[in-house]
C-alpha atoms as a PDB file:
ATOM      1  CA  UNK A   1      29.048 -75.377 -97.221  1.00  0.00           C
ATOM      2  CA  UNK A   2      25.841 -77.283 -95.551  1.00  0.00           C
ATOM      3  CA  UNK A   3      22.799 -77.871 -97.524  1.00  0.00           C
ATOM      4  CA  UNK A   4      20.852 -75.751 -95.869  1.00  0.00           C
ATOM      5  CA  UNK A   5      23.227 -72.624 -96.064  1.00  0.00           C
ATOM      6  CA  UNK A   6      23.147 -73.000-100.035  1.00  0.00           C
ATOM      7  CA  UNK A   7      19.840 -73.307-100.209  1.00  0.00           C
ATOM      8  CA  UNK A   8      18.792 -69.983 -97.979  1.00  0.00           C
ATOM      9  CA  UNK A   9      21.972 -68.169-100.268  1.00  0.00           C
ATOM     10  CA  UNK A  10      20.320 -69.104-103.443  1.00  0.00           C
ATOM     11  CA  UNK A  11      16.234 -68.033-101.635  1.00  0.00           C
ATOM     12  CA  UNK A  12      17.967 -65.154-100.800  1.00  0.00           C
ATOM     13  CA  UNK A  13      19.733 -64.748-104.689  1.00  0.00           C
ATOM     14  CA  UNK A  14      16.317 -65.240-106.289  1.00  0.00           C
ATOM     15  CA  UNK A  15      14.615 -62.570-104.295  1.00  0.00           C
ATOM     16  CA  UNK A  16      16.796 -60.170-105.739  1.00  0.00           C
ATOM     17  CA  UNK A  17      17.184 -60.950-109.691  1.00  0.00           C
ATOM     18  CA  UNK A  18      16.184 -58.206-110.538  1.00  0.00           C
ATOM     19  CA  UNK A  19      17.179 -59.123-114.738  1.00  0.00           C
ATOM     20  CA  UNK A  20      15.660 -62.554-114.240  1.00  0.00           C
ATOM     21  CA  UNK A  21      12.003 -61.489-112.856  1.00  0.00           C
ATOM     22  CA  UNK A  22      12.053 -58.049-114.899  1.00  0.00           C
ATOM     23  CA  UNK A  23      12.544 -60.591-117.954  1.00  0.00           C
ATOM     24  CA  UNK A  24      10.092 -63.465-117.245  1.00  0.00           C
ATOM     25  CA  UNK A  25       7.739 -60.276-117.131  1.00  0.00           C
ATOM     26  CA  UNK A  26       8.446 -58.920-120.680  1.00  0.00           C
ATOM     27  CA  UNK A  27       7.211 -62.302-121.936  1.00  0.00           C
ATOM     28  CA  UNK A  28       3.159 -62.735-120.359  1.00  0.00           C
ATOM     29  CA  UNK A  29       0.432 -63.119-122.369  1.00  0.00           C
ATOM     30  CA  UNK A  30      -1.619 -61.168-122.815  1.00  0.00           C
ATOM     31  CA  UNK A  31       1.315 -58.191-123.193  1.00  0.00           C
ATOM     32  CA  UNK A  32       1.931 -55.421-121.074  1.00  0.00           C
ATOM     33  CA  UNK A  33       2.911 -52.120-121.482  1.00  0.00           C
ATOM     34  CA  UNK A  34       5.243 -51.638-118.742  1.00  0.00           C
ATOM     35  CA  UNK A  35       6.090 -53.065-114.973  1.00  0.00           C
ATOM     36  CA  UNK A  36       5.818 -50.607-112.048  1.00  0.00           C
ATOM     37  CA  UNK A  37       6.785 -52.942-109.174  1.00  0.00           C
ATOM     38  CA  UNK A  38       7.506 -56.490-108.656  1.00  0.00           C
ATOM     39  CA  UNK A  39       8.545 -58.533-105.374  1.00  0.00           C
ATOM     40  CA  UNK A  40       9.551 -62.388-105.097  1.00  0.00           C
ATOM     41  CA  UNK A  41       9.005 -64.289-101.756  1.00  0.00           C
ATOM     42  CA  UNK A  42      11.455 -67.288-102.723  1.00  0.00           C
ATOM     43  CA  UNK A  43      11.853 -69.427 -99.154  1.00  0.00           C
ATOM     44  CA  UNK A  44      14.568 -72.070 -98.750  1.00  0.00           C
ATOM     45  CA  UNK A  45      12.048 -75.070 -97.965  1.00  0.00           C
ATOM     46  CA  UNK A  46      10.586 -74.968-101.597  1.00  0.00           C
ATOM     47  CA  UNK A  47      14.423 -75.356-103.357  1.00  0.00           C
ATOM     48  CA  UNK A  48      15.933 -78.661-104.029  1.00  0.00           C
ATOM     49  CA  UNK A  49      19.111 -78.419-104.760  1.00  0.00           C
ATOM     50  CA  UNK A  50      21.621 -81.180-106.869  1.00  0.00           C
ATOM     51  CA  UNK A  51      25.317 -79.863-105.397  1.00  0.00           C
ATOM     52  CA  UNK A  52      27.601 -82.178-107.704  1.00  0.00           C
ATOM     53  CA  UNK A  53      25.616 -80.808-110.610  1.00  0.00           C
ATOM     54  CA  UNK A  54      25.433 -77.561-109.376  1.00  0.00           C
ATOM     55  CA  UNK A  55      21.623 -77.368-110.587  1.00  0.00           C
ATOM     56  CA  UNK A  56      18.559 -76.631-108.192  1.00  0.00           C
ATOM     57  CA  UNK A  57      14.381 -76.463-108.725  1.00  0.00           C
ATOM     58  CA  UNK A  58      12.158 -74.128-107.163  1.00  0.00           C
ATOM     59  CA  UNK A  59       8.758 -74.454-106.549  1.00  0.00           C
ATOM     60  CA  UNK A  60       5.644 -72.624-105.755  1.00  0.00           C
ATOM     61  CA  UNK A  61       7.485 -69.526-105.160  1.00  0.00           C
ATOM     62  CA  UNK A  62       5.162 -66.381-104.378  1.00  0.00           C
ATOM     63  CA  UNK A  63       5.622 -63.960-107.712  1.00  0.00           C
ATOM     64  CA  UNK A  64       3.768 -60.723-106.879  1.00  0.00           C
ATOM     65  CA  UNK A  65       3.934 -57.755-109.548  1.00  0.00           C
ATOM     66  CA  UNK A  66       2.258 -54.751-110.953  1.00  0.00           C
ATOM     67  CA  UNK A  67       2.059 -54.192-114.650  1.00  0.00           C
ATOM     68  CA  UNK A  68       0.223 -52.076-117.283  1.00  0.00           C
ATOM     69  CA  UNK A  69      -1.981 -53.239-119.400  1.00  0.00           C
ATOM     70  CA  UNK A  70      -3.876 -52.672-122.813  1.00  0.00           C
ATOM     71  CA  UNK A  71      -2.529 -50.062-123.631  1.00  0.00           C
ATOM     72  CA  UNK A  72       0.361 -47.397-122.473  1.00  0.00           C
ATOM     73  CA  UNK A  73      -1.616 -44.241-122.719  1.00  0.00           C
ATOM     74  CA  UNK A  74      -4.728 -43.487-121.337  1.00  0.00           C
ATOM     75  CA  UNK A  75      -6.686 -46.311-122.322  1.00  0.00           C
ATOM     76  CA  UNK A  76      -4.491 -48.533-120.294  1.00  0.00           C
ATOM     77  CA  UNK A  77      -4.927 -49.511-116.787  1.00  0.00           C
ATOM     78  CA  UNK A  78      -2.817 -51.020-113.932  1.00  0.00           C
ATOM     79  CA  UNK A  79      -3.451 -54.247-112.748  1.00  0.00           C
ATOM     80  CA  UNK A  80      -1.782 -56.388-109.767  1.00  0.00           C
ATOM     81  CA  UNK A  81      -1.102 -60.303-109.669  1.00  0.00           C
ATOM     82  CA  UNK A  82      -0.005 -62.637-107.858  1.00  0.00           C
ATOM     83  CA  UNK A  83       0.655 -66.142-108.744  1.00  0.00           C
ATOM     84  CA  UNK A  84       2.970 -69.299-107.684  1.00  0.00           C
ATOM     85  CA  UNK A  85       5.783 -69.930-110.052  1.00  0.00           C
ATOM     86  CA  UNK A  86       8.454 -72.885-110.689  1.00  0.00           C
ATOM     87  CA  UNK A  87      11.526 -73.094-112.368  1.00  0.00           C
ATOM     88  CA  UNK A  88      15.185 -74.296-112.154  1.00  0.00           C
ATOM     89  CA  UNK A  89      18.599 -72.929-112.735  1.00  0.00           C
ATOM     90  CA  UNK A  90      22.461 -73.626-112.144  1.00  0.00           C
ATOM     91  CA  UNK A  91      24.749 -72.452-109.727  1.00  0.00           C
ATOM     92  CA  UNK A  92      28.280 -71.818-108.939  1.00  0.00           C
ATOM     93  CA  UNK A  93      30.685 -71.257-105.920  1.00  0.00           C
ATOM     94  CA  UNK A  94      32.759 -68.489-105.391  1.00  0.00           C
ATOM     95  CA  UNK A  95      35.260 -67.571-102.745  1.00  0.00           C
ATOM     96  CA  UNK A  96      34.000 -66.644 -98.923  1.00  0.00           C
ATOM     97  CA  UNK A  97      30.773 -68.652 -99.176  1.00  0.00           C
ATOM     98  CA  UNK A  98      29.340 -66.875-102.237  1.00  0.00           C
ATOM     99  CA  UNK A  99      27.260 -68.604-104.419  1.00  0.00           C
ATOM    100  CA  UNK A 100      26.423 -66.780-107.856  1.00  0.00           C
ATOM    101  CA  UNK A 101      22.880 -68.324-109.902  1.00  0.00           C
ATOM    102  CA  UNK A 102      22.993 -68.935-113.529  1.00  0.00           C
ATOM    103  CA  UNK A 103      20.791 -70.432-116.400  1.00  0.00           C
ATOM    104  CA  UNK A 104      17.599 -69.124-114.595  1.00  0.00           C
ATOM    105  CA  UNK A 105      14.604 -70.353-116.046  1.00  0.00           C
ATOM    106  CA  UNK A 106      10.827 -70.283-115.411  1.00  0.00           C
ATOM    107  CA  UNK A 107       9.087 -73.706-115.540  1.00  0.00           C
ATOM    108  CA  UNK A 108       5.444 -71.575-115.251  1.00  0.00           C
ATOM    109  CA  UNK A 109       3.950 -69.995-117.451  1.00  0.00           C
ATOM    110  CA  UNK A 110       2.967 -66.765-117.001  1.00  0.00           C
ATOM    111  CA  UNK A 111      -0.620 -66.946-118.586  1.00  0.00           C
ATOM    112  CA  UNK A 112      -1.965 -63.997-116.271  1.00  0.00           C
ATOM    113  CA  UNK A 113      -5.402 -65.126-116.919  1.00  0.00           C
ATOM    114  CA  UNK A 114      -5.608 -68.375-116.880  1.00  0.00           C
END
């Protein structure tokens, strides 16, 4: 499999962890009561990826979401970000040119008012 190829497969991958970004969201500060939508704009150009070590980096990789915050009743309010994030992770091969992500892990932290 070319270069290129795994790195669009594992853009395409992180778009759609839905664990992995539902995670990195139970853990911002300040706390948040809840996450109504999130979407991940991971493109192949920022990934590097290290095929005999079956590791990659990603960087600046456009992390839009909207969570609640202060509060989950009334007193609470909805609020929409959108930051850059890095990370890295690990990767394996499977059969028919499936590749399947592992290890995920942010590199940014999600201080959502800093």
């Amino acid at each position: 499999m070319y270069i290129e190829l795994i790195r669009e497969k594992i853009a395409e991958k992180l778009n759609n962890s839905v664990d992995f970004w539902s995670h990195c969201l139970t853990d911002t500060n300040p706390g948040n009561y809840g996450i109504n939508e999130w979407e991940v704009n991971a493109i192949k150009q920022n990934i590097q990826v290290d095929i005999p070590n079956r590791n990659f980096t990603f960087k600046k990789v456009k992390f839009n979401f909207d969570i609640r915050l202060d509060s989950s009743g009334k007193d609470g309010f909805n609020k929409s970000f959108s930051v850059l994030v890095d990370g890295e992770g690990e990767f394996d091969f499977l059969e028919n040119e499936i590749i399947n992500l592992k290890q995920l892990k942010l590199t940014t932290n999600l201080d959502l008012y800093s």
